[in-house]
N, C-alpha and C. Protein backbone atom coordinates (compact mmCIF):
# COMPACT_ATOMS: atom_id res chain seq x y z
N UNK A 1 -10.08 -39.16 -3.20
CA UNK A 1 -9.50 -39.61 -1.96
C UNK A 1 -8.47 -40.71 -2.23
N UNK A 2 -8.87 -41.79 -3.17
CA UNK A 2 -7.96 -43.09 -3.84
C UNK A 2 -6.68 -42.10 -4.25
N UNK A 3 -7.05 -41.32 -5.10
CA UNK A 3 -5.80 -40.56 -5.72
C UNK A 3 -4.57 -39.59 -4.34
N UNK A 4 -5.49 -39.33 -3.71
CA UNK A 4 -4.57 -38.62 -2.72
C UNK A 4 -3.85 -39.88 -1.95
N UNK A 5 -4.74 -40.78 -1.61
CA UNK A 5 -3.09 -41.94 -0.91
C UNK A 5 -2.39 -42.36 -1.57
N UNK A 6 -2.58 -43.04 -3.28
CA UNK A 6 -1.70 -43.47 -3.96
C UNK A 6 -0.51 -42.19 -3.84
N UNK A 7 -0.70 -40.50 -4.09
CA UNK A 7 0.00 -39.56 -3.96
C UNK A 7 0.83 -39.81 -3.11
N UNK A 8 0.49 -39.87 -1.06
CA UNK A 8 1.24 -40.45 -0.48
C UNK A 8 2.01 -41.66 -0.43
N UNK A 9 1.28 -42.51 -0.30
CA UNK A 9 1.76 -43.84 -0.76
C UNK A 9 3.30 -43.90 -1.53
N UNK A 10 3.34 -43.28 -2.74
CA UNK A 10 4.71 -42.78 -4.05
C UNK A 10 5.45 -42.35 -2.73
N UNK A 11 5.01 -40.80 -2.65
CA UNK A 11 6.33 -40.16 -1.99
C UNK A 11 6.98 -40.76 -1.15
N UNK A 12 6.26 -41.51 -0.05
CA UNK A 12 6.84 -42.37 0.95
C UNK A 12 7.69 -43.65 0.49
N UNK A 13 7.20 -44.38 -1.01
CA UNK A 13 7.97 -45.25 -1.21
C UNK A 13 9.61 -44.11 -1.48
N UNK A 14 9.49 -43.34 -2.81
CA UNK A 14 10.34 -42.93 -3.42
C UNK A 14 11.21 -41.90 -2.24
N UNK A 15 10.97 -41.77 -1.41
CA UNK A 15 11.91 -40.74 -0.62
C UNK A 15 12.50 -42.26 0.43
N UNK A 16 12.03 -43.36 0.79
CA UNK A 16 12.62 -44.42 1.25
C UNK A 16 13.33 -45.00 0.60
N UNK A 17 13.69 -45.15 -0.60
CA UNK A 17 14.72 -45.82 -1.74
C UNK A 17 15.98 -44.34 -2.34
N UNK A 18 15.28 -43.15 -2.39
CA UNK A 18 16.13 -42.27 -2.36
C UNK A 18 17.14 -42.33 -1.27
N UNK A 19 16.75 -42.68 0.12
CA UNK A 19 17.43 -42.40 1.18
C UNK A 19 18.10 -43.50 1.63
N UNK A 20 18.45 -44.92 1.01
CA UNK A 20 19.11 -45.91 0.61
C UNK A 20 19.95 -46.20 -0.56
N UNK A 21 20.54 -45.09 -1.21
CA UNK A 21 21.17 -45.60 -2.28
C UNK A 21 22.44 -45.26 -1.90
N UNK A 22 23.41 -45.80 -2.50
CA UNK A 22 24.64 -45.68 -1.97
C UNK A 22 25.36 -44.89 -3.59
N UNK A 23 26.22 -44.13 -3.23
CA UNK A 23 26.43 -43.04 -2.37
C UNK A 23 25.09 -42.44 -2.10
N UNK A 24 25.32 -42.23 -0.90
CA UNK A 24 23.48 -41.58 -0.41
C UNK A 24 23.33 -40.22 -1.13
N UNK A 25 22.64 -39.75 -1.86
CA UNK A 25 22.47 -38.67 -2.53
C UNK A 25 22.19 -37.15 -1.37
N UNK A 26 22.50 -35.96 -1.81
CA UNK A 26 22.72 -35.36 -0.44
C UNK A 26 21.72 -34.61 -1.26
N UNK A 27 21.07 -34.18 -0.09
CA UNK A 27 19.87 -33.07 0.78
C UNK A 27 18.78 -33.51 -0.65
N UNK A 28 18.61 -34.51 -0.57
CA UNK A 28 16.96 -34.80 -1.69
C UNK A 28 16.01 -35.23 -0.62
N UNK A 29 15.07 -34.32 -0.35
CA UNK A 29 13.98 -34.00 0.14
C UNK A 29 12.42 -34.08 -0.46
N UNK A 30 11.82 -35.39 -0.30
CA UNK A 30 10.46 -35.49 -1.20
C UNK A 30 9.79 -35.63 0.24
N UNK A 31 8.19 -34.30 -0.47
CA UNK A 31 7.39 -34.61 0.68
C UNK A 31 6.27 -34.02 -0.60
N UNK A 32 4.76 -34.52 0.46
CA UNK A 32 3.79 -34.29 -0.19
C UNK A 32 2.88 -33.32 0.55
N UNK A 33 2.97 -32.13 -0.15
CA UNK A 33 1.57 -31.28 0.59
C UNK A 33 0.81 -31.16 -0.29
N UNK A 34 -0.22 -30.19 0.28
CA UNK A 34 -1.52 -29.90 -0.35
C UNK A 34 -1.50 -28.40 0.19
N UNK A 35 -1.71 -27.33 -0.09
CA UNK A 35 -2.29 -25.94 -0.18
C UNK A 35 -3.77 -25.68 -0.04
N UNK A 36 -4.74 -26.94 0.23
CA UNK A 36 -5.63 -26.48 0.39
C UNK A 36 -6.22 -26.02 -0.50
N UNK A 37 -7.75 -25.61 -0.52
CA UNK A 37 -8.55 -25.18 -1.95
C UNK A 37 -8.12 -23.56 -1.74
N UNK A 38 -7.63 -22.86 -2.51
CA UNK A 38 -7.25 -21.47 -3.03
C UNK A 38 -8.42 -20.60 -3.78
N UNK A 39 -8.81 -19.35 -3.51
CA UNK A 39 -9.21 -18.51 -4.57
C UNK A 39 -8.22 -18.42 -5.81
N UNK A 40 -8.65 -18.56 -6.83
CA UNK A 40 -7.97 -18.13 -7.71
C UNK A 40 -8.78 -18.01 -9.31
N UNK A 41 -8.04 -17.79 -9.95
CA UNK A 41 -8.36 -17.36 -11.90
C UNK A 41 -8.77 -19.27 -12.26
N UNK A 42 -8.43 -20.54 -11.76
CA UNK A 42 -8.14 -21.16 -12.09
C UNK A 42 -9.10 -22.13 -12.90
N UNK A 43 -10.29 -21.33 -12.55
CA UNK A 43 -11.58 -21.84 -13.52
C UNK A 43 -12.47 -21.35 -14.45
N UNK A 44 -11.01 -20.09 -14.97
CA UNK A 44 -11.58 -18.86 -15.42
C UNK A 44 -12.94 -19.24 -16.65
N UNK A 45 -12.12 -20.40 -17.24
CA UNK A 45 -13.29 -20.72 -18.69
C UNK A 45 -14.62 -21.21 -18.20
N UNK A 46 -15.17 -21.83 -16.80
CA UNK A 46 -16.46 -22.63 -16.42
C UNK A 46 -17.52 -21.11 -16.86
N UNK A 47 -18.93 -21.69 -16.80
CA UNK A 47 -19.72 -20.51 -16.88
C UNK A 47 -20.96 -21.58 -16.30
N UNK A 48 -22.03 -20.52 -15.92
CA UNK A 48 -23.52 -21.25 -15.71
C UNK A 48 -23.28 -21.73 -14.07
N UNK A 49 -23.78 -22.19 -14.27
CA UNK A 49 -24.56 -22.92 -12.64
C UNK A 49 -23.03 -23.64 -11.73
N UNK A 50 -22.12 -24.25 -12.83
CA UNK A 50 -20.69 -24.68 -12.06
C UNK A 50 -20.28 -23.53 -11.89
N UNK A 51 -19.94 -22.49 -12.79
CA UNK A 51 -19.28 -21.28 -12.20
C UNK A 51 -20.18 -20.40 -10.90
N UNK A 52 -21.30 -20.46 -10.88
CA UNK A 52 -21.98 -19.96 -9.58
C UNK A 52 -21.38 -20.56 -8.39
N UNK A 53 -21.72 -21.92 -8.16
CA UNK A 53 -21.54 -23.02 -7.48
C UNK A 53 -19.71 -22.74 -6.96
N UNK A 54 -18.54 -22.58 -8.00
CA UNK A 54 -17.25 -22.68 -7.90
C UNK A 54 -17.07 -21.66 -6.94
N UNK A 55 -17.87 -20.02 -7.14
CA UNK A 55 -17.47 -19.11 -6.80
C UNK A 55 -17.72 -19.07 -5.36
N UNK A 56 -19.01 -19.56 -4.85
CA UNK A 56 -19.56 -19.73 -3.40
C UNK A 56 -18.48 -20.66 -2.69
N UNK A 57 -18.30 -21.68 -3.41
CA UNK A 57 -17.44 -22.72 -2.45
C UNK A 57 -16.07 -21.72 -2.39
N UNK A 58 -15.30 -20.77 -3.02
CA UNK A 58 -13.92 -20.82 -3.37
C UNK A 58 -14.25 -18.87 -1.64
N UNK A 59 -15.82 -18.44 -2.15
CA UNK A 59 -15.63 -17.84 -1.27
C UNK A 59 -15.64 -18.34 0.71
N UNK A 60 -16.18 -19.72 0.69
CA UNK A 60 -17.16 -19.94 1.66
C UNK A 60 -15.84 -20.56 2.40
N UNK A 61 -14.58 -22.14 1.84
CA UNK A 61 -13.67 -22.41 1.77
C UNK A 61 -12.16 -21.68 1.66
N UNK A 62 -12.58 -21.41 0.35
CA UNK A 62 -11.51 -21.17 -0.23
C UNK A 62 -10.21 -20.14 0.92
N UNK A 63 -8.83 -20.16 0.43
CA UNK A 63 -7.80 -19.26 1.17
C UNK A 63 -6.88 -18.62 -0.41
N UNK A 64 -6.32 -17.65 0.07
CA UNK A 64 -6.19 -16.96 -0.90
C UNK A 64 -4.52 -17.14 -1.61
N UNK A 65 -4.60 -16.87 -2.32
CA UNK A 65 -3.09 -17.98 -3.07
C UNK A 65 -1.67 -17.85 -2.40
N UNK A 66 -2.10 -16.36 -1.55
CA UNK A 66 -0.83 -16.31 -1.07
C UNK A 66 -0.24 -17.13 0.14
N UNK A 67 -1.49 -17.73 1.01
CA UNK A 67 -1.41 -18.23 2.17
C UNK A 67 -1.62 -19.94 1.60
N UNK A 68 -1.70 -20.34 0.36
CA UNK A 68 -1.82 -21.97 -0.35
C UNK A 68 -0.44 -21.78 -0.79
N UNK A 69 0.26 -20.49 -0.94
CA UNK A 69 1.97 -20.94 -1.19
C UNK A 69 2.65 -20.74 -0.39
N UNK A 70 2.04 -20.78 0.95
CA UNK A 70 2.86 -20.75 2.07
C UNK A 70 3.23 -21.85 2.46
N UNK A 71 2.46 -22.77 1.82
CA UNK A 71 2.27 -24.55 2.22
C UNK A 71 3.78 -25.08 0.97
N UNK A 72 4.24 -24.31 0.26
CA UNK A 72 5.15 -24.66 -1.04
C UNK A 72 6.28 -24.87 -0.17
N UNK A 73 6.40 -23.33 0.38
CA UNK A 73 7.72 -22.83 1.06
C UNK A 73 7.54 -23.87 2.65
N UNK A 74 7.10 -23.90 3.23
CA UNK A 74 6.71 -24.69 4.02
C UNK A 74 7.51 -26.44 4.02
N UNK A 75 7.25 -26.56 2.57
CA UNK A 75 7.72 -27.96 2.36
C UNK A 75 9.10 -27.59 1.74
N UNK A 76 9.49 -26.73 1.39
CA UNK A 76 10.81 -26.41 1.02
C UNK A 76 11.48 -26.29 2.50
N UNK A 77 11.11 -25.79 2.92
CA UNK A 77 11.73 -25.54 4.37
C UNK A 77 11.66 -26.24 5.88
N UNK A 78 10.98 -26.90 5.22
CA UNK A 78 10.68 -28.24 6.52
C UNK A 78 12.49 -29.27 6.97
N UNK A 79 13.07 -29.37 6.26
CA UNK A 79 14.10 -30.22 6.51
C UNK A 79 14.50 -31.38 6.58
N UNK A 80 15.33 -32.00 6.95
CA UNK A 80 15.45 -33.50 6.27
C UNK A 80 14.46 -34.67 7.04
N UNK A 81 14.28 -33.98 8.20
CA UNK A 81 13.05 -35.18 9.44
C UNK A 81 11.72 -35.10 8.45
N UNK A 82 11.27 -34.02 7.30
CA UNK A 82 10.43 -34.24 6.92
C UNK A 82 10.30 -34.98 5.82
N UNK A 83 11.49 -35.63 5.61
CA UNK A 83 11.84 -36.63 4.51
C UNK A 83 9.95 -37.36 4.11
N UNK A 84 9.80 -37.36 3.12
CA UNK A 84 8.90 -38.53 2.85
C UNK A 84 7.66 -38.36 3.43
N UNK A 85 7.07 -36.84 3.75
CA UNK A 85 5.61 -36.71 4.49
C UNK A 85 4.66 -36.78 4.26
N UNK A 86 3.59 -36.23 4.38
CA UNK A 86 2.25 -35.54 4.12
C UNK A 86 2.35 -34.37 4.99
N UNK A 87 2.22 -32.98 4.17
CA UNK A 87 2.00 -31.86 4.83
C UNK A 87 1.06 -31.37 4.78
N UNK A 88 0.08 -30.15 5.81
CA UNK A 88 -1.08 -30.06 5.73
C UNK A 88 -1.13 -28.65 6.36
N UNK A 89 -1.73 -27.87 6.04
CA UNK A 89 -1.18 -26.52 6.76
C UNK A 89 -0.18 -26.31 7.01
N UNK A 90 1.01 -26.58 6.39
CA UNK A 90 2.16 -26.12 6.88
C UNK A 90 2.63 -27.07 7.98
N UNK A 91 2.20 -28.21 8.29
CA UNK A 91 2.78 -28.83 9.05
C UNK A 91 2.77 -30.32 8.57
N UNK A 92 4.14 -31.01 9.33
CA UNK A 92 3.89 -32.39 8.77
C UNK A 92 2.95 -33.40 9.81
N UNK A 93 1.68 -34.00 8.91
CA UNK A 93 0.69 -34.55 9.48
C UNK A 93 1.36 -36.52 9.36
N UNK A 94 0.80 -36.97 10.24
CA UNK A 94 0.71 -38.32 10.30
C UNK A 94 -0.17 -39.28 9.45
């Protein structure tokens, strides 16, 4: 949780000093999402009782990779008001 605000915390400094420099640098866009926990290969090596455990949560949670890179494009495509966010489903959260 510490690690996810310091995450915000950065982007918000660094997209506020990006967007003050003179010559103002054009269309640099920093925002921070998350995709959410995904099914995926991504724990292919665990085995035993964590890999039981991974597989229940990733079925019970989990969304499937194509709809966690919707959250990519999402932040690619959000625009310059989303300068410096936190995105969260595809949307920019407060």
């Amino acid at each position: 949780m510490v690690s996810k605000l310091l995450e915000v915390l950065a982007v918000r400094e660094m997209a506020s000093l990006l967007g003050n420099t003179k010559p103002k640098l054009p269309d640099i866009i920093i925002n921070c999402l998350t995709p959410g926990a995904c099914r995926s290969d991504f724990d292919r090596e665990s085995a035993g009782v964590r890999r039981f455990m991974n597989n229940i949560m990733a079925h019970i949670i989990g969304r499937s990779t194509e709809a966690g890179s919707r959250a990519l494009v999402a932040g690619i495509a959000a625009g310059d008001e989303s300068n410096g966010s936190y995105m969260e489903n595809c949307r920019v959260t407060e």
